[in-house]
C-alpha atoms as a PDB file:
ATOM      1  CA  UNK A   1     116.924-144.337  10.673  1.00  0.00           C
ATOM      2  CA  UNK A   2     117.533-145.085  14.289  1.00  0.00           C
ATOM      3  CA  UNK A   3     121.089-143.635  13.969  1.00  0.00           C
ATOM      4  CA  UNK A   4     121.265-141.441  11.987  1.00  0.00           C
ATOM      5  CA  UNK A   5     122.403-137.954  13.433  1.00  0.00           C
ATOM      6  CA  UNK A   6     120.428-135.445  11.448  1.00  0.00           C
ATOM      7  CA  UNK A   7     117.365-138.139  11.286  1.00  0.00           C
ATOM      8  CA  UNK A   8     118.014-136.946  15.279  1.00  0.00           C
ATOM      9  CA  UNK A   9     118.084-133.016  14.770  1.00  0.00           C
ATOM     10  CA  UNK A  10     114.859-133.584  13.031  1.00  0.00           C
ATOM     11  CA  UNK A  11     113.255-135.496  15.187  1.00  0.00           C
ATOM     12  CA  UNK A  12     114.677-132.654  18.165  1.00  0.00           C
ATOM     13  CA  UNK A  13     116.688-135.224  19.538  1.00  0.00           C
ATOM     14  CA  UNK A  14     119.984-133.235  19.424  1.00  0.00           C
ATOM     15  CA  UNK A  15     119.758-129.719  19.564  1.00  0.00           C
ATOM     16  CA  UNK A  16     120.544-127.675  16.274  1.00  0.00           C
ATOM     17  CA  UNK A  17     120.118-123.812  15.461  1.00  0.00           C
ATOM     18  CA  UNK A  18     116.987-124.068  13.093  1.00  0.00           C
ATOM     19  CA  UNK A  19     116.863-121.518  10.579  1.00  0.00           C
ATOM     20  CA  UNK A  20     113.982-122.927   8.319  1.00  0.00           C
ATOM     21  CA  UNK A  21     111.487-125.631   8.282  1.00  0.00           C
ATOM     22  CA  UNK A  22     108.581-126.834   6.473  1.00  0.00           C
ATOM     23  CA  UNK A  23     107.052-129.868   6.076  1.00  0.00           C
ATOM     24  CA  UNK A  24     109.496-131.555   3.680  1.00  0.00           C
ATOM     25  CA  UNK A  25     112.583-129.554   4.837  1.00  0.00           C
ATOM     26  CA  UNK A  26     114.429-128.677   7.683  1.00  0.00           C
ATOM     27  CA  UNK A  27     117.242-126.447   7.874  1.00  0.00           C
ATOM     28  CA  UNK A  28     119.789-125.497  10.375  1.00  0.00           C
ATOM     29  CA  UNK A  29     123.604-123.732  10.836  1.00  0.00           C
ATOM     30  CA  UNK A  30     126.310-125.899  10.416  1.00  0.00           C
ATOM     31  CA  UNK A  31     128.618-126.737  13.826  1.00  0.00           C
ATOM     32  CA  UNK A  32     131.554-125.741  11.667  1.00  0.00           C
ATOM     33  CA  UNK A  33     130.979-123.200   9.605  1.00  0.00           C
ATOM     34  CA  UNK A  34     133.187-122.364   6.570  1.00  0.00           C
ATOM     35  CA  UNK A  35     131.925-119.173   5.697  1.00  0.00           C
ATOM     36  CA  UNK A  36     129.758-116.205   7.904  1.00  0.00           C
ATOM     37  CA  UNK A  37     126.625-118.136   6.289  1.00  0.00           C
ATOM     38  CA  UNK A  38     127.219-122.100   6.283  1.00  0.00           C
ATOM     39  CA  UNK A  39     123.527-123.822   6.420  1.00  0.00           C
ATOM     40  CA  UNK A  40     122.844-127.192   6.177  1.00  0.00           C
ATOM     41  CA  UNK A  41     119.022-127.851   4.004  1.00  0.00           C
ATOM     42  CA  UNK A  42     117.663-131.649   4.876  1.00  0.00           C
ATOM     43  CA  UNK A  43     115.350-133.475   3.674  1.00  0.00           C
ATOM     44  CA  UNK A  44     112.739-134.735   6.526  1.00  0.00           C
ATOM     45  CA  UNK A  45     112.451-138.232   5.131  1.00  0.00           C
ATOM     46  CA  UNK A  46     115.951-140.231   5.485  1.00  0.00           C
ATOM     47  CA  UNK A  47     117.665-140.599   2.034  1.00  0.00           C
ATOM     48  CA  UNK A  48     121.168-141.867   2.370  1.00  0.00           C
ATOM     49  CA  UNK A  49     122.833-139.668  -0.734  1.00  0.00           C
ATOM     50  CA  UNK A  50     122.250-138.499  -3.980  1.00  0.00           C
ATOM     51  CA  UNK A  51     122.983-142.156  -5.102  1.00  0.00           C
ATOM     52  CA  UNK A  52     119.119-143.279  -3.418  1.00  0.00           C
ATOM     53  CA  UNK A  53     117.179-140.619  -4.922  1.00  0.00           C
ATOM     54  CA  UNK A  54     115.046-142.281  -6.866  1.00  0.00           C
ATOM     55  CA  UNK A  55     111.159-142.090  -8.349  1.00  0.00           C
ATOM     56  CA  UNK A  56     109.520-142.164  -5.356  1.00  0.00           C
ATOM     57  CA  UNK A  57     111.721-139.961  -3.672  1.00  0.00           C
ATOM     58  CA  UNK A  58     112.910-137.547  -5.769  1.00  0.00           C
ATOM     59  CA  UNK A  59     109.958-135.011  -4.214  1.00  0.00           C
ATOM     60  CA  UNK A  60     112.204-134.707  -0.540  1.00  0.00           C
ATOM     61  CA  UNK A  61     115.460-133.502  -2.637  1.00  0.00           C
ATOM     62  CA  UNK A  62     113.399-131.048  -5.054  1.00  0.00           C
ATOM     63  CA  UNK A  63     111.724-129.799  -1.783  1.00  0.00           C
ATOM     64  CA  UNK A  64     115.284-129.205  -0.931  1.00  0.00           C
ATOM     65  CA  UNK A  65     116.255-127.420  -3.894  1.00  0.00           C
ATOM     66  CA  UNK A  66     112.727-124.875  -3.741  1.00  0.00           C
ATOM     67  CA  UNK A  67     113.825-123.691   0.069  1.00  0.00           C
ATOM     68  CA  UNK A  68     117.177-122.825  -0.499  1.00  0.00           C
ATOM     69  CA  UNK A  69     116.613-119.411  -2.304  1.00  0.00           C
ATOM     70  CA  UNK A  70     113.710-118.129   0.453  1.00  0.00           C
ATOM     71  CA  UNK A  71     116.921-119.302   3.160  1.00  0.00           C
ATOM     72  CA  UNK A  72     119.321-117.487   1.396  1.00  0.00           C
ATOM     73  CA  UNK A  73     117.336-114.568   1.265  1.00  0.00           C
ATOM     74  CA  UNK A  74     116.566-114.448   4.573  1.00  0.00           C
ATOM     75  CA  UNK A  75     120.184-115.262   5.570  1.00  0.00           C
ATOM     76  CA  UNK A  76     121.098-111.997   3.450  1.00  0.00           C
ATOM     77  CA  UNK A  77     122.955-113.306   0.302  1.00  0.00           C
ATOM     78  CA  UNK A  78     121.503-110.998  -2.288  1.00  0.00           C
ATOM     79  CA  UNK A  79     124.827-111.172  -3.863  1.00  0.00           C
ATOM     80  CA  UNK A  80     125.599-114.977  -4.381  1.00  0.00           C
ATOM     81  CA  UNK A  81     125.686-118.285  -2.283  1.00  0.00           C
ATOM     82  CA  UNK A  82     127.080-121.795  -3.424  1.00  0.00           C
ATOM     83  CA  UNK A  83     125.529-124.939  -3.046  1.00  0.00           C
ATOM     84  CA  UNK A  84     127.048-128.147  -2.278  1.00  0.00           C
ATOM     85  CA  UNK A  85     126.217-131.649  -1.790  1.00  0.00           C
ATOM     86  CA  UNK A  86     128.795-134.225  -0.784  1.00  0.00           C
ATOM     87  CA  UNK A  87     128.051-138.011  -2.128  1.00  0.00           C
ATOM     88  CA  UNK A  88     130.128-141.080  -0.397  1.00  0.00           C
ATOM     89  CA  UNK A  89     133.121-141.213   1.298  1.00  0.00           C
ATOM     90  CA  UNK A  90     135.606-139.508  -1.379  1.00  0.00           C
ATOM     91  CA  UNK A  91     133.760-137.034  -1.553  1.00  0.00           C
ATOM     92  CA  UNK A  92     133.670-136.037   1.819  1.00  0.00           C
ATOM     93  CA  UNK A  93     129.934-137.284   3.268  1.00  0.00           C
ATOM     94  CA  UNK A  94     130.434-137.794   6.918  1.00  0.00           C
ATOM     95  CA  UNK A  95     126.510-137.547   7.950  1.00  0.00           C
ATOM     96  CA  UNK A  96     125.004-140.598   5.818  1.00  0.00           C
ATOM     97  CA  UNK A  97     121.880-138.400   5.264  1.00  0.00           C
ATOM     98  CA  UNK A  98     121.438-136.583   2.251  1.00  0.00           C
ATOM     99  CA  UNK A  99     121.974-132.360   2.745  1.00  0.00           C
ATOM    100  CA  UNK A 100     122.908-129.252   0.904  1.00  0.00           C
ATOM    101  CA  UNK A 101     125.531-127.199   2.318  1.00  0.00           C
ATOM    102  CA  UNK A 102     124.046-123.061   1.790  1.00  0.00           C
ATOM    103  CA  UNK A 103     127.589-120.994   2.154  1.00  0.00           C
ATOM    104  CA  UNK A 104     127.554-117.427   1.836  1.00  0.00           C
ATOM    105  CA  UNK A 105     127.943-114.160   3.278  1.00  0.00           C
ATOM    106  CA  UNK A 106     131.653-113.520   1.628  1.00  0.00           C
ATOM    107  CA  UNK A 107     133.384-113.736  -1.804  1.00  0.00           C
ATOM    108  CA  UNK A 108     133.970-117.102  -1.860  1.00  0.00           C
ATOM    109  CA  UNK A 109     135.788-117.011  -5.171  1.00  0.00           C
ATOM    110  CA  UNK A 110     135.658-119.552  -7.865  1.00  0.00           C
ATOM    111  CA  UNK A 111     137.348-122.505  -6.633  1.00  0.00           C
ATOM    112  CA  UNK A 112     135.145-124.905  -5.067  1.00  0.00           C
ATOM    113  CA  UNK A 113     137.956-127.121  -3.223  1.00  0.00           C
END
């Protein structure tokens, strides 16, 4: 997508603070962190939300899911991290691009919102 802001950081567009990368993910600190650890996990190929995985695509999201533990470990969160993904509006999705937000690095507690 031609404007899509993280389709950018991919590409090295726009700068970011890479943590990870492989050739399905790509992985970088969030510019407004809500906890000491706050990473955002990407898939490469452009998927708008959780509402367009689909078949074909389903692959780029799992890829996702199978990074996040070797991040977390080598962000330091032996004891617990939280996973989120936002999907539409109401729910808070401001990048239209589907990502995982890693957060960690404190007791976060067990509210989510």
């Amino acid at each position: 997508m031609n404007d899509c802001l993280f389709c950018k950081i991919i590409a090295g567009e726009i700068p970011s603070s890479k943590v990870y990368e492989d050739d399905q993910v790509f992985a970088f600190r969030d510019i407004n962190p809500q906890a000491p650890v706050h990473v955002l996990v990407v898939p490469k190929e452009h998927i708008s939300s959780l509402n367009e995985v689909t078949a074909e695509n389903a692959g780029a999201a799992a890829a996702c899911l199978r990074a996040i533990p070797a991040i977390a470990a080598a962000e330091g969160l032996a004891d617990g991290y939280r996973v989120i993904t936002n999907c539409g509006a109401d729910a808070g999705q401001t990048v239209m691009h589907l990502h995982f937000h890693l957060i960690g690095g404190r007791k976060l507690g067990e509210k989510i919102v």
